[in-house]
PDB file of N, CA and C in Angstrom:
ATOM      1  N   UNK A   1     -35.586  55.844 117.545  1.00  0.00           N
ATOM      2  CA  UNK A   1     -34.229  55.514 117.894  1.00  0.00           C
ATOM      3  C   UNK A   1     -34.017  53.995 117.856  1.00  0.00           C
ATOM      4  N   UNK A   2     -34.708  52.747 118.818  1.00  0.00           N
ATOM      5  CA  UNK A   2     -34.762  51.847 118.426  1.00  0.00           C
ATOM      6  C   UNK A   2     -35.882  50.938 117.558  1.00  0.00           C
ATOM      7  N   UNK A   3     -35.092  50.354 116.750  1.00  0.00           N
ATOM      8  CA  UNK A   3     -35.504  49.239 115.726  1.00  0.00           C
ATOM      9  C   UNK A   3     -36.071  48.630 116.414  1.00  0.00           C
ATOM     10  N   UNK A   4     -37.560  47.820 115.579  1.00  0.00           N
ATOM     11  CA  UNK A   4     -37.722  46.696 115.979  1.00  0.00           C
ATOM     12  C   UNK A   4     -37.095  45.290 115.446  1.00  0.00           C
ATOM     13  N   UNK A   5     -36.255  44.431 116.398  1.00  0.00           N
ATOM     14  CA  UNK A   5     -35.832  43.674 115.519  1.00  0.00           C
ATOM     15  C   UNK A   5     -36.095  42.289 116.558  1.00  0.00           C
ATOM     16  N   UNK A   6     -36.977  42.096 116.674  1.00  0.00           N
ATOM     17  CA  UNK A   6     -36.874  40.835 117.428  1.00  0.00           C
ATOM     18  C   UNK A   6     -37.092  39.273 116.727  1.00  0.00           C
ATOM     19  N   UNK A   7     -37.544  39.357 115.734  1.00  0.00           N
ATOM     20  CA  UNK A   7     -37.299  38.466 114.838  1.00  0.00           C
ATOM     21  C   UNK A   7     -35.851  38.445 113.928  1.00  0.00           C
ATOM     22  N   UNK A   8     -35.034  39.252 114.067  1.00  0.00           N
ATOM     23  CA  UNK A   8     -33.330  38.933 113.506  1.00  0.00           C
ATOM     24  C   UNK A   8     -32.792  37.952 113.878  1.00  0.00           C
ATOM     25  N   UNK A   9     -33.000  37.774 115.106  1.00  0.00           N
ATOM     26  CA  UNK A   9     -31.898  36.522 115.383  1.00  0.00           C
ATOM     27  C   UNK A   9     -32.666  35.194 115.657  1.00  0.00           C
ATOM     28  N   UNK A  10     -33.652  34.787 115.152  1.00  0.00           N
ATOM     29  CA  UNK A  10     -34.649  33.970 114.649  1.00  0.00           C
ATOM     30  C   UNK A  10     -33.937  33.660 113.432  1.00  0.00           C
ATOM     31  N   UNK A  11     -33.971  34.221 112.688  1.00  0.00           N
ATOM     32  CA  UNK A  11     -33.388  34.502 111.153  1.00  0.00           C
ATOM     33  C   UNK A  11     -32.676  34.618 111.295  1.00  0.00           C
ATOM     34  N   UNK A  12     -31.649  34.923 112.129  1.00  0.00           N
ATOM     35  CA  UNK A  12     -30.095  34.479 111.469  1.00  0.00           C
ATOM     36  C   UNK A  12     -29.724  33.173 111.783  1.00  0.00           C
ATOM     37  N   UNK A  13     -30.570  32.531 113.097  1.00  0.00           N
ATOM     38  CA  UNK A  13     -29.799  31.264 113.477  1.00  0.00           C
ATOM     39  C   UNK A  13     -30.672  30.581 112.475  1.00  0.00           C
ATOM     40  N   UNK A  14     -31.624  30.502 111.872  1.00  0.00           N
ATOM     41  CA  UNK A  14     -32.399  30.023 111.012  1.00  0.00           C
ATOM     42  C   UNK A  14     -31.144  29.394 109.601  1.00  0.00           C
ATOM     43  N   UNK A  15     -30.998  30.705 109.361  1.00  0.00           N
ATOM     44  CA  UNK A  15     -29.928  30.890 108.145  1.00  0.00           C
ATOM     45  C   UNK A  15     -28.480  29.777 108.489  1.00  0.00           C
ATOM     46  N   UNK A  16     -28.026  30.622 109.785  1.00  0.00           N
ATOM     47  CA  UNK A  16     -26.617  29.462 110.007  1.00  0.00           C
ATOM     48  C   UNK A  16     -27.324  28.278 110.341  1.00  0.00           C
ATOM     49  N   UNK A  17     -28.021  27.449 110.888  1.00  0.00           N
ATOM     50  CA  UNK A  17     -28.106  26.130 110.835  1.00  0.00           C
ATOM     51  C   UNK A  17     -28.329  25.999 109.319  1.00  0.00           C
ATOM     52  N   UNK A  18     -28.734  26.282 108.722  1.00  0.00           N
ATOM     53  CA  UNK A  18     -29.384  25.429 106.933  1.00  0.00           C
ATOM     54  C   UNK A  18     -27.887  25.794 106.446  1.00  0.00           C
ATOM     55  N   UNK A  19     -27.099  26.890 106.719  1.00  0.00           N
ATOM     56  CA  UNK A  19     -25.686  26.416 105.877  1.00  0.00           C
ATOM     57  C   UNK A  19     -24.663  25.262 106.563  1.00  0.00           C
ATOM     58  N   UNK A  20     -24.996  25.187 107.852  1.00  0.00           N
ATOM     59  CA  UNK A  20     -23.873  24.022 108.735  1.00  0.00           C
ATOM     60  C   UNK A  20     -24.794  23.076 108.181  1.00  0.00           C
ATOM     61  N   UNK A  21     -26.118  22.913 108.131  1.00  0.00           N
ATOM     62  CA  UNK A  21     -26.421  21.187 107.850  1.00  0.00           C
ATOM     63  C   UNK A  21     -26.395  20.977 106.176  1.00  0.00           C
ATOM     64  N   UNK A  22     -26.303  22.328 104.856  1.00  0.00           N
ATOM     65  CA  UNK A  22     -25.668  21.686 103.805  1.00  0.00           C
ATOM     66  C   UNK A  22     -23.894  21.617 103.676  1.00  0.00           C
ATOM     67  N   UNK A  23     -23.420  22.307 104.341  1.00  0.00           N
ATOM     68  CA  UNK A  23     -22.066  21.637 104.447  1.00  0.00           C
ATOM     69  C   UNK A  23     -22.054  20.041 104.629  1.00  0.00           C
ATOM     70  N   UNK A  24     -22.573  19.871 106.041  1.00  0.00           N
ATOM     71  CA  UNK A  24     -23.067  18.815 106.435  1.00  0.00           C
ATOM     72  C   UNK A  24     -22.518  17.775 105.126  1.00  0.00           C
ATOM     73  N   UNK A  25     -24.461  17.605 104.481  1.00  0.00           N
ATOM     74  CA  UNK A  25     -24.911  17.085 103.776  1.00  0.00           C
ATOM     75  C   UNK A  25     -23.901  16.641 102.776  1.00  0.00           C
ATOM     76  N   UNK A  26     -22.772  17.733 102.345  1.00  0.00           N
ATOM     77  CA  UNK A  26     -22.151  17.448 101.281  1.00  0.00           C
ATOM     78  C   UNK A  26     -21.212  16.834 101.418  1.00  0.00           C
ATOM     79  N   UNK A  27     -20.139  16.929 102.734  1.00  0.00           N
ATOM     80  CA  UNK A  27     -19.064  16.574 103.571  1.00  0.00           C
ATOM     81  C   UNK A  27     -18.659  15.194 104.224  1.00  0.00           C
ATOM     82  N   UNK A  28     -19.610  14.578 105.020  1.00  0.00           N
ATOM     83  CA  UNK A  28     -19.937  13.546 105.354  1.00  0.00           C
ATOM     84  C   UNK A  28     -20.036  12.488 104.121  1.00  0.00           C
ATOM     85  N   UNK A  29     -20.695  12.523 103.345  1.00  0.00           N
ATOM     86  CA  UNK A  29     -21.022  11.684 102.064  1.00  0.00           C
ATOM     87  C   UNK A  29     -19.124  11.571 101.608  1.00  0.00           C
ATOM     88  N   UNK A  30     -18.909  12.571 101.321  1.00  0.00           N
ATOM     89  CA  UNK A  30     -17.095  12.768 100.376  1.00  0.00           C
ATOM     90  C   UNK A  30     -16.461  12.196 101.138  1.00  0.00           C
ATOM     91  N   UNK A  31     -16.346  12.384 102.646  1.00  0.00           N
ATOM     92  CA  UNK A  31     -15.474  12.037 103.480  1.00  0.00           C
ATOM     93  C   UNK A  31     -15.580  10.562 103.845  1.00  0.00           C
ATOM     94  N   UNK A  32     -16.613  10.010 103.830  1.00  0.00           N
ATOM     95  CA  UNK A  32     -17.044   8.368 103.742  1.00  0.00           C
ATOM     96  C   UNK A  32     -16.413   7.942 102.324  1.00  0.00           C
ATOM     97  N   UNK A  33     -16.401   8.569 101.282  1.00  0.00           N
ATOM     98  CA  UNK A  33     -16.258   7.819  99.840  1.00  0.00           C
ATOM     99  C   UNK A  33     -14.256   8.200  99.686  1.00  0.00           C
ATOM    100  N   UNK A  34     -13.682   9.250 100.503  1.00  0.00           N
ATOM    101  CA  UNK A  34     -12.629   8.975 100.838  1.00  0.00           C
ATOM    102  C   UNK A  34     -11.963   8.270 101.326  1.00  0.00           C
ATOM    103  N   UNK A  35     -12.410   8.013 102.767  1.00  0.00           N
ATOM    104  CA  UNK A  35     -11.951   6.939 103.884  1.00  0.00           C
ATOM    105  C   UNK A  35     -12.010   5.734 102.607  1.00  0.00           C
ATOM    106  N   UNK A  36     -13.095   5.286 102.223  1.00  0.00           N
ATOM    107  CA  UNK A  36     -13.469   3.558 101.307  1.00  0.00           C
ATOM    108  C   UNK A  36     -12.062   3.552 100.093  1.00  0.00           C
ATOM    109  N   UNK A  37     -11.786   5.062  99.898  1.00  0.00           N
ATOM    110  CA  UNK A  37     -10.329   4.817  98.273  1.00  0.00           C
ATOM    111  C   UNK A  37      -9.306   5.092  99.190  1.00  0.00           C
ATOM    112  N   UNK A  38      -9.468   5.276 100.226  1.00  0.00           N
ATOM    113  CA  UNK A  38      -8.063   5.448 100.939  1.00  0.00           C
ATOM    114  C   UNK A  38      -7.673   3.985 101.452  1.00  0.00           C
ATOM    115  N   UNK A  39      -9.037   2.740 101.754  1.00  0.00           N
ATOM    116  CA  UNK A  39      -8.804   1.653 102.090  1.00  0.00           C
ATOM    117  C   UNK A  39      -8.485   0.660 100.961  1.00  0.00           C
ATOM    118  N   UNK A  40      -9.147   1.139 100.158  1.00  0.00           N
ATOM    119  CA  UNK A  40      -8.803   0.316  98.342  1.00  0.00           C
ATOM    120  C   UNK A  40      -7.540   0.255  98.237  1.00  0.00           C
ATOM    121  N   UNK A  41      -6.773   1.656  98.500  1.00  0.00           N
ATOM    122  CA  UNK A  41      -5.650   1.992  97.756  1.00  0.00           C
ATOM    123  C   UNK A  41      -4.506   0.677  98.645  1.00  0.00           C
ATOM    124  N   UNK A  42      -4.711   1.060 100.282  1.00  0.00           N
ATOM    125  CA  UNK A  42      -3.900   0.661 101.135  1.00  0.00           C
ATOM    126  C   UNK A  42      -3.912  -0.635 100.475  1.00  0.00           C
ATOM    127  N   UNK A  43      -5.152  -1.570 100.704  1.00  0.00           N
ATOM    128  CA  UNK A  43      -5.238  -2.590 100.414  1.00  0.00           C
ATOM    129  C   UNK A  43      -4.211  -3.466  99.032  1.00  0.00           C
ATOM    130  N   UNK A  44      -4.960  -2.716  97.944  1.00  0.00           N
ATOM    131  CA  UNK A  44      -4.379  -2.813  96.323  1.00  0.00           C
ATOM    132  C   UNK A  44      -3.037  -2.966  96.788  1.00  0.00           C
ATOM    133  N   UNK A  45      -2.023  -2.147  97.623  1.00  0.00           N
ATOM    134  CA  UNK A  45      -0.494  -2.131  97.573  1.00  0.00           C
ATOM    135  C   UNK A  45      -0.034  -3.237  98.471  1.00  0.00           C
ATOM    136  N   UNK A  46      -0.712  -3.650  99.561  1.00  0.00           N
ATOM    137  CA  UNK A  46      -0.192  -4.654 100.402  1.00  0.00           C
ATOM    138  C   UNK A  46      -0.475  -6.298  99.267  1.00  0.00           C
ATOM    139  N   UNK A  47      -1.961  -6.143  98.510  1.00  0.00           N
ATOM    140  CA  UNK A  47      -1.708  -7.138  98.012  1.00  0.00           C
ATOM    141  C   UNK A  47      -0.976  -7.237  96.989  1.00  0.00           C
ATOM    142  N   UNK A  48      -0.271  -6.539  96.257  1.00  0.00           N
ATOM    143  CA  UNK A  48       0.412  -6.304  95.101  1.00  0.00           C
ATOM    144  C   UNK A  48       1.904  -6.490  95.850  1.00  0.00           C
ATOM    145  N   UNK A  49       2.001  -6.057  96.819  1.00  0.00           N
ATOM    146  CA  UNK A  49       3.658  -6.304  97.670  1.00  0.00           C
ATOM    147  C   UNK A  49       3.691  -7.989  97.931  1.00  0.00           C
ATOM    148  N   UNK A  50       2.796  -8.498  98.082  1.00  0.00           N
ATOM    149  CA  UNK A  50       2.462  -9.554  98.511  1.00  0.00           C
ATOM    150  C   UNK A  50       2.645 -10.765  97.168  1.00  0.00           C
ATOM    151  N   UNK A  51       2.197 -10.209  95.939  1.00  0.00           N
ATOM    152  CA  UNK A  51       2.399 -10.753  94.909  1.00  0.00           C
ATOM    153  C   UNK A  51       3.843 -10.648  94.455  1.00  0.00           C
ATOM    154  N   UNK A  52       4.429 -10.037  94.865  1.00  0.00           N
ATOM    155  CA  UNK A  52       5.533  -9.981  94.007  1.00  0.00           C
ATOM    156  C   UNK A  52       6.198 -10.348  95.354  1.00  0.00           C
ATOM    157  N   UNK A  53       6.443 -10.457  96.316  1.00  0.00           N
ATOM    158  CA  UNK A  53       6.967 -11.761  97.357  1.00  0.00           C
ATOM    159  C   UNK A  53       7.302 -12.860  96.574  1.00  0.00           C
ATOM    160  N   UNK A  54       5.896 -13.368  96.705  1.00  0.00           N
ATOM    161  CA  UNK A  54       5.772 -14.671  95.687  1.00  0.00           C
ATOM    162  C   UNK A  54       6.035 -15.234  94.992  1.00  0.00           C
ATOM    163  N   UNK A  55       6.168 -14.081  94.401  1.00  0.00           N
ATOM    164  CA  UNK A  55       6.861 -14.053  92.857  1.00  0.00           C
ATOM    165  C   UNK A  55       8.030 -14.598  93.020  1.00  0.00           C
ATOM    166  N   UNK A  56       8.808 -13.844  93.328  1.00  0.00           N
ATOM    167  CA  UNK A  56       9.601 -13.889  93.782  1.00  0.00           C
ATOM    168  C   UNK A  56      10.660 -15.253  94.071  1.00  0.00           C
ATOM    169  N   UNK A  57       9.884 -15.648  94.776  1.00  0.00           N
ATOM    170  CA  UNK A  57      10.126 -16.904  96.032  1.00  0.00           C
ATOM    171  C   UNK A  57       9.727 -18.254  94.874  1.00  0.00           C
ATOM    172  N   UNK A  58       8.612 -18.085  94.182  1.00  0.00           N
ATOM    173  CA  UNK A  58       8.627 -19.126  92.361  1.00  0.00           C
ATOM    174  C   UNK A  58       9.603 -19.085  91.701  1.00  0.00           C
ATOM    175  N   UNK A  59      10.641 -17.648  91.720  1.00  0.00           N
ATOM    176  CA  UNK A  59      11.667 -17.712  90.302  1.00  0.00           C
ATOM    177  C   UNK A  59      12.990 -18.573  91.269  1.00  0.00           C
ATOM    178  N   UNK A  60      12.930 -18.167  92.141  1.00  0.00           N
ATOM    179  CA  UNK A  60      14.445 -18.684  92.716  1.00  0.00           C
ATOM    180  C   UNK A  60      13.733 -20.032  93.302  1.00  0.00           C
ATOM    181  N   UNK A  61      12.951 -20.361  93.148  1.00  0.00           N
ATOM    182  CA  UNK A  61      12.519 -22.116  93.452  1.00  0.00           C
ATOM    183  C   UNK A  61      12.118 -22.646  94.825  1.00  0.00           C
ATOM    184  N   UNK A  62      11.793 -21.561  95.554  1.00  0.00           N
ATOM    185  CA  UNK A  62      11.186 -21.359  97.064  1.00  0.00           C
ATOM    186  C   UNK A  62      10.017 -22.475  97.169  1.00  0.00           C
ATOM    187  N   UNK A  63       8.912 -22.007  95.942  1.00  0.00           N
ATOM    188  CA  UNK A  63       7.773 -22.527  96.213  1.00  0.00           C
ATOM    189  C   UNK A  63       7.350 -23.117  94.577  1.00  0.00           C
ATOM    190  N   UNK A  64       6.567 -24.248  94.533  1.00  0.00           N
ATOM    191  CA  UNK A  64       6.134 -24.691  92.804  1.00  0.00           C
ATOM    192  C   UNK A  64       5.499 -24.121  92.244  1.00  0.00           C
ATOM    193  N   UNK A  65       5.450 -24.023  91.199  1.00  0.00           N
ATOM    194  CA  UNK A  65       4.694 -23.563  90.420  1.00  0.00           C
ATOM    195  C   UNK A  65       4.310 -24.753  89.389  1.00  0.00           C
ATOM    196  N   UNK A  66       2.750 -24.886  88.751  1.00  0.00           N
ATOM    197  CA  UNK A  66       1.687 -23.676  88.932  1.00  0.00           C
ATOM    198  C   UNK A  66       1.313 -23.966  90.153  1.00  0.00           C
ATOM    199  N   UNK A  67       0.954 -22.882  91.088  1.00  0.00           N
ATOM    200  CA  UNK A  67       0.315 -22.872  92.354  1.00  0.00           C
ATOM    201  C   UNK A  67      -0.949 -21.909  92.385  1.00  0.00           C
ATOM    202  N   UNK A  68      -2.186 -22.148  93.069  1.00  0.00           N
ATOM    203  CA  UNK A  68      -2.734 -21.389  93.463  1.00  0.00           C
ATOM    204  C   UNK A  68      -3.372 -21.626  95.154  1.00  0.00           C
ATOM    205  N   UNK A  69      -3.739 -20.752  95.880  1.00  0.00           N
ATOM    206  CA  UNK A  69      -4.028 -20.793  96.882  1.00  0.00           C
ATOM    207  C   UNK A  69      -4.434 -18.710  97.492  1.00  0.00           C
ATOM    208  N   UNK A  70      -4.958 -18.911  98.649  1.00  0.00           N
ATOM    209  CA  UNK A  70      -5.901 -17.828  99.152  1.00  0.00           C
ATOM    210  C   UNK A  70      -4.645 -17.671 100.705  1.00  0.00           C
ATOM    211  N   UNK A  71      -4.344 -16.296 100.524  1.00  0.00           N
ATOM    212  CA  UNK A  71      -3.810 -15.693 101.690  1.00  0.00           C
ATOM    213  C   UNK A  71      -5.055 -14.760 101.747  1.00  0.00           C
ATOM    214  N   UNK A  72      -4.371 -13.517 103.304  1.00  0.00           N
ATOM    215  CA  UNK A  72      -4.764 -12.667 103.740  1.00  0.00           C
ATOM    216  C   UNK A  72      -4.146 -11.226 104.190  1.00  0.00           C
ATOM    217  N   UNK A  73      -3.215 -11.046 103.160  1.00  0.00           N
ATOM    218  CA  UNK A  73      -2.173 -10.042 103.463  1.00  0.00           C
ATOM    219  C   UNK A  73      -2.263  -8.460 104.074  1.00  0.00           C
ATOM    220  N   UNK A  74      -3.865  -8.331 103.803  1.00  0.00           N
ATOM    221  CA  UNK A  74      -4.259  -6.763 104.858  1.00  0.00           C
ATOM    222  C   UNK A  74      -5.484  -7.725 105.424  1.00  0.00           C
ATOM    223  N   UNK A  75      -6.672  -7.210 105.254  1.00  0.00           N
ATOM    224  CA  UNK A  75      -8.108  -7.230 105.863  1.00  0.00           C
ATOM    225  C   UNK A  75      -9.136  -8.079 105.171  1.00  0.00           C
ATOM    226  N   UNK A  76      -8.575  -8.540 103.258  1.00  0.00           N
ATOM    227  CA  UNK A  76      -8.848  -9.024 102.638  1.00  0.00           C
ATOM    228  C   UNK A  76      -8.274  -9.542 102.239  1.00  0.00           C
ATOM    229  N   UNK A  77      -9.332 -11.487 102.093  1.00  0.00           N
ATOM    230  CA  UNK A  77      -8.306 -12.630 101.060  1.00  0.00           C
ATOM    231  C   UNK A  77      -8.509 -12.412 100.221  1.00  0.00           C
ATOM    232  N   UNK A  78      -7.249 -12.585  99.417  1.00  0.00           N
ATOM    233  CA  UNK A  78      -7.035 -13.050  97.934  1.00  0.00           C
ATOM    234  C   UNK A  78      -6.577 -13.949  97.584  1.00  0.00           C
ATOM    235  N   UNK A  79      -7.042 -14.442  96.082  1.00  0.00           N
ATOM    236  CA  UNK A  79      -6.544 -15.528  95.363  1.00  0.00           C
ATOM    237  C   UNK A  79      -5.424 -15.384  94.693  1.00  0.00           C
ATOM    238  N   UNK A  80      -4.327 -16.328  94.621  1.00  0.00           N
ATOM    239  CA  UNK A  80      -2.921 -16.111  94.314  1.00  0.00           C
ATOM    240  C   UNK A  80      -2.779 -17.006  93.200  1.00  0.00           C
ATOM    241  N   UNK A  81      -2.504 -16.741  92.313  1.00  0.00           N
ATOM    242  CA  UNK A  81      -1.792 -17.919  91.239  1.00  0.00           C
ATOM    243  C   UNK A  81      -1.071 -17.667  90.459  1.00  0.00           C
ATOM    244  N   UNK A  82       0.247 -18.670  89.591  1.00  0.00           N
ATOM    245  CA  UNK A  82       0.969 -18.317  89.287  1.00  0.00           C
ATOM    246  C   UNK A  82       0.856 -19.861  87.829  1.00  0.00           C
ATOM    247  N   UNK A  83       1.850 -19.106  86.744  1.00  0.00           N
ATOM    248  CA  UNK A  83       0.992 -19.927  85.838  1.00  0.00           C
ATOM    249  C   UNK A  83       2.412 -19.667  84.652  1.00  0.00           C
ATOM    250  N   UNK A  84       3.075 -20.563  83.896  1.00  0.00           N
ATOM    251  CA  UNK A  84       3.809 -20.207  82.548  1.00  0.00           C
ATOM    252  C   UNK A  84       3.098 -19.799  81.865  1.00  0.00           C
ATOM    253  N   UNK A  85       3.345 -18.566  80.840  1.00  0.00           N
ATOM    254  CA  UNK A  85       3.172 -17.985  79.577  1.00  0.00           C
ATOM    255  C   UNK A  85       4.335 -17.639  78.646  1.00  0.00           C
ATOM    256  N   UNK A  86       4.811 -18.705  78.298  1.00  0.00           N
ATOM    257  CA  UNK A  86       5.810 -18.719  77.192  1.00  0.00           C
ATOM    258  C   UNK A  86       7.250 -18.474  77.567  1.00  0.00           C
ATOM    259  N   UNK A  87       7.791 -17.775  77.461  1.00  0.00           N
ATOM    260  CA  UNK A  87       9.271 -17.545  78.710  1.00  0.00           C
ATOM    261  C   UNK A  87       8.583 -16.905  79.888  1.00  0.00           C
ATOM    262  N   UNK A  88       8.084 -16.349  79.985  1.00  0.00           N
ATOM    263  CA  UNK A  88       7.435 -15.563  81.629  1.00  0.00           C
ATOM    264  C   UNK A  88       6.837 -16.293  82.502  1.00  0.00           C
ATOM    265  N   UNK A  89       6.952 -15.975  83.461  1.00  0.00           N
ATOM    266  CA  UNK A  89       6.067 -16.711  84.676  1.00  0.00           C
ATOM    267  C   UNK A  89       5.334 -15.418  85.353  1.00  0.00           C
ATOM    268  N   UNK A  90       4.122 -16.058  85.134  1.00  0.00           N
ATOM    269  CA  UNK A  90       2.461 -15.173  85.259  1.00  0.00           C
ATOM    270  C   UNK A  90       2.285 -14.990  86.623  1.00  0.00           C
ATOM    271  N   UNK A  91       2.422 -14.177  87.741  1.00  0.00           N
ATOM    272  CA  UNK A  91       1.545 -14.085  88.790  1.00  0.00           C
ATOM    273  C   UNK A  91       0.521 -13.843  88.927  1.00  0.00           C
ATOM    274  N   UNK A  92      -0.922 -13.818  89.422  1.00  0.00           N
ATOM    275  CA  UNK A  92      -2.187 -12.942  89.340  1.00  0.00           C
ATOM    276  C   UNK A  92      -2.555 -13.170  91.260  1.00  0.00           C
ATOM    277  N   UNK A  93      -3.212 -12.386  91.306  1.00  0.00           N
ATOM    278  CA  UNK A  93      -4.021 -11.908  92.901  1.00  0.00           C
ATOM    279  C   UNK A  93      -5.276 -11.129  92.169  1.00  0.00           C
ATOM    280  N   UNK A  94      -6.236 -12.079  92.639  1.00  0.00           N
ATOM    281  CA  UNK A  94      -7.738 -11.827  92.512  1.00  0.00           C
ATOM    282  C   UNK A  94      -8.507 -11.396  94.077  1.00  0.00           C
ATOM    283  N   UNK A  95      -8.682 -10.307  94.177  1.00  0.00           N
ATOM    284  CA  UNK A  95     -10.271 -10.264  95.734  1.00  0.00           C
ATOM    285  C   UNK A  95     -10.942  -9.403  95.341  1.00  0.00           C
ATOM    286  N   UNK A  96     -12.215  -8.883  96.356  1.00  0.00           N
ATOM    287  CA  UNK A  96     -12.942  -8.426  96.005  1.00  0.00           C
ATOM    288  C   UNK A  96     -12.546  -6.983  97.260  1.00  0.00           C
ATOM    289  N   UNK A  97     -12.610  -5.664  96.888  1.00  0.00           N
ATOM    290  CA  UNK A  97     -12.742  -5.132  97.369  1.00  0.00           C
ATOM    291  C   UNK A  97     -13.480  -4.296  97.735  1.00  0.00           C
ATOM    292  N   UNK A  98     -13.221  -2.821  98.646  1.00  0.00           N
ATOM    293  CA  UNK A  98     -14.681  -2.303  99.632  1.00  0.00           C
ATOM    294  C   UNK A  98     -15.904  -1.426  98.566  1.00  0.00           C
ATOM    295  N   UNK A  99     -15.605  -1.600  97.495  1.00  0.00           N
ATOM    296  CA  UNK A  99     -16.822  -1.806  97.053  1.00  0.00           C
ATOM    297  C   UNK A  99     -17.630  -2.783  96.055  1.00  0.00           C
ATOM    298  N   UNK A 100     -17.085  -3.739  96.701  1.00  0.00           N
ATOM    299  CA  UNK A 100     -17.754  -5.314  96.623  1.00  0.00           C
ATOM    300  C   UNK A 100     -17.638  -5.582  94.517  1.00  0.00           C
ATOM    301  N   UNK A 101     -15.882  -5.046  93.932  1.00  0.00           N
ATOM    302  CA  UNK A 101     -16.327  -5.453  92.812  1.00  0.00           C
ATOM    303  C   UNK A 101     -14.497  -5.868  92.956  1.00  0.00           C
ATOM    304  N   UNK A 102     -14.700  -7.079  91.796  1.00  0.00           N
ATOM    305  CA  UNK A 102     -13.428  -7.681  91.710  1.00  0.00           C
ATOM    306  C   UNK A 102     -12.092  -7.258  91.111  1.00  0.00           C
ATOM    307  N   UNK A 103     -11.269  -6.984  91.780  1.00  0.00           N
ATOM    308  CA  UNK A 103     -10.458  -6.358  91.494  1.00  0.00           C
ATOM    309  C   UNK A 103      -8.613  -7.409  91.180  1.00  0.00           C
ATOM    310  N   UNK A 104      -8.332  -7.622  89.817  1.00  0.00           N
ATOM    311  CA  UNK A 104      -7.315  -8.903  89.855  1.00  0.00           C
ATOM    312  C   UNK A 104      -5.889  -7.663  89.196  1.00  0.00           C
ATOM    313  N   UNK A 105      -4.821  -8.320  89.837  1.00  0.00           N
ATOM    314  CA  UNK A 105      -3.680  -7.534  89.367  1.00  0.00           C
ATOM    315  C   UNK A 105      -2.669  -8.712  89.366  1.00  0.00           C
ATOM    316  N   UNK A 106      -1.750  -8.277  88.204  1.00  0.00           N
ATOM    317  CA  UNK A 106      -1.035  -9.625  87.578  1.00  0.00           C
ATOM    318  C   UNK A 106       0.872  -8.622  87.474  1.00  0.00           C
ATOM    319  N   UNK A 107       1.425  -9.749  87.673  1.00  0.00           N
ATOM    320  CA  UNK A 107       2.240  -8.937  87.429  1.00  0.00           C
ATOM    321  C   UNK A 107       4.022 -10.558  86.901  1.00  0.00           C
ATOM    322  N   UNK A 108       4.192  -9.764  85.664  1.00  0.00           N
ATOM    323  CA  UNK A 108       5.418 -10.901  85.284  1.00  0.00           C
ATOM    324  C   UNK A 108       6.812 -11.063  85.569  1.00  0.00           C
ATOM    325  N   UNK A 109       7.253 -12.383  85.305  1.00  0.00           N
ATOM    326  CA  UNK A 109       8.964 -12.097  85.356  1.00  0.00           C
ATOM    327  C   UNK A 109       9.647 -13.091  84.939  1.00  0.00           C
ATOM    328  N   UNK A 110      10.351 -12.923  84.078  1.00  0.00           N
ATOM    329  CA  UNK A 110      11.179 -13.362  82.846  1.00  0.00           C
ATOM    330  C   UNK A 110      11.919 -14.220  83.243  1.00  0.00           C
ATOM    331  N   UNK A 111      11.517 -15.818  83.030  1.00  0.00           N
ATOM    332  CA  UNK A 111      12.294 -17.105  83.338  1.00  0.00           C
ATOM    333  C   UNK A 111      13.183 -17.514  82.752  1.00  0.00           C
ATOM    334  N   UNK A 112      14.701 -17.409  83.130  1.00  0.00           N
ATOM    335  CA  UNK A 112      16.284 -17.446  82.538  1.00  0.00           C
ATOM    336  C   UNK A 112      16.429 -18.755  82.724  1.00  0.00           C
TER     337      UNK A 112
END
């Protein structure tokens, strides 16, 4: 009538820990390499809002141009410069971001 089963639940908790610690394994890693492009991204847009401020503030005669100089518009400085290329006026923002490789975004606007 009764089974012997006294080793089952040996083996089953055996079994559920090795699937919670490869979830684990796989989860933790993704979720770290998320959080780091979720901070890239934030970052990339504050300094890119930041460039075109600037910009901005060069065409209507705020500030001189050529200029360069280092703000801090999120968590990371960047390098700011602004430069003629033929009728356009060149912005660029150079830093390095969270995974320590350089990342420069430029962006133009047409001098009347």
């Amino acid at each position: 009538m009764w089974k012997k089963d006294k080793g089952f639940t040996l083996f089953e908790t055996l079994i559920a820990s090795l699937l919670l610690f490869s979830m684990l394994t796989i989860l933790l890693p993704l979720l770290s390499l998320i959080a780091r492009e979720q901070y890239n991204s934030i970052e990339r847009v504050q300094i890119t809002s930041k460039l075109y401020d600037d910009l901005q503030e060069v065409l209507i005669g705020m500030a001189p141009y050529p200029n360069k100089y280092t703000r801090t518009p999120y968590r990371t400085s960047a390098e700011f410069s602004f430069s003629l290329e033929g009728g356009y006026l060149k912005g660029c923002a150079e830093w390095t971001n969270a995974k320590q490789k350089t990342e420069t975004k430029c962006l133009y606007a047409l001098m009347e």
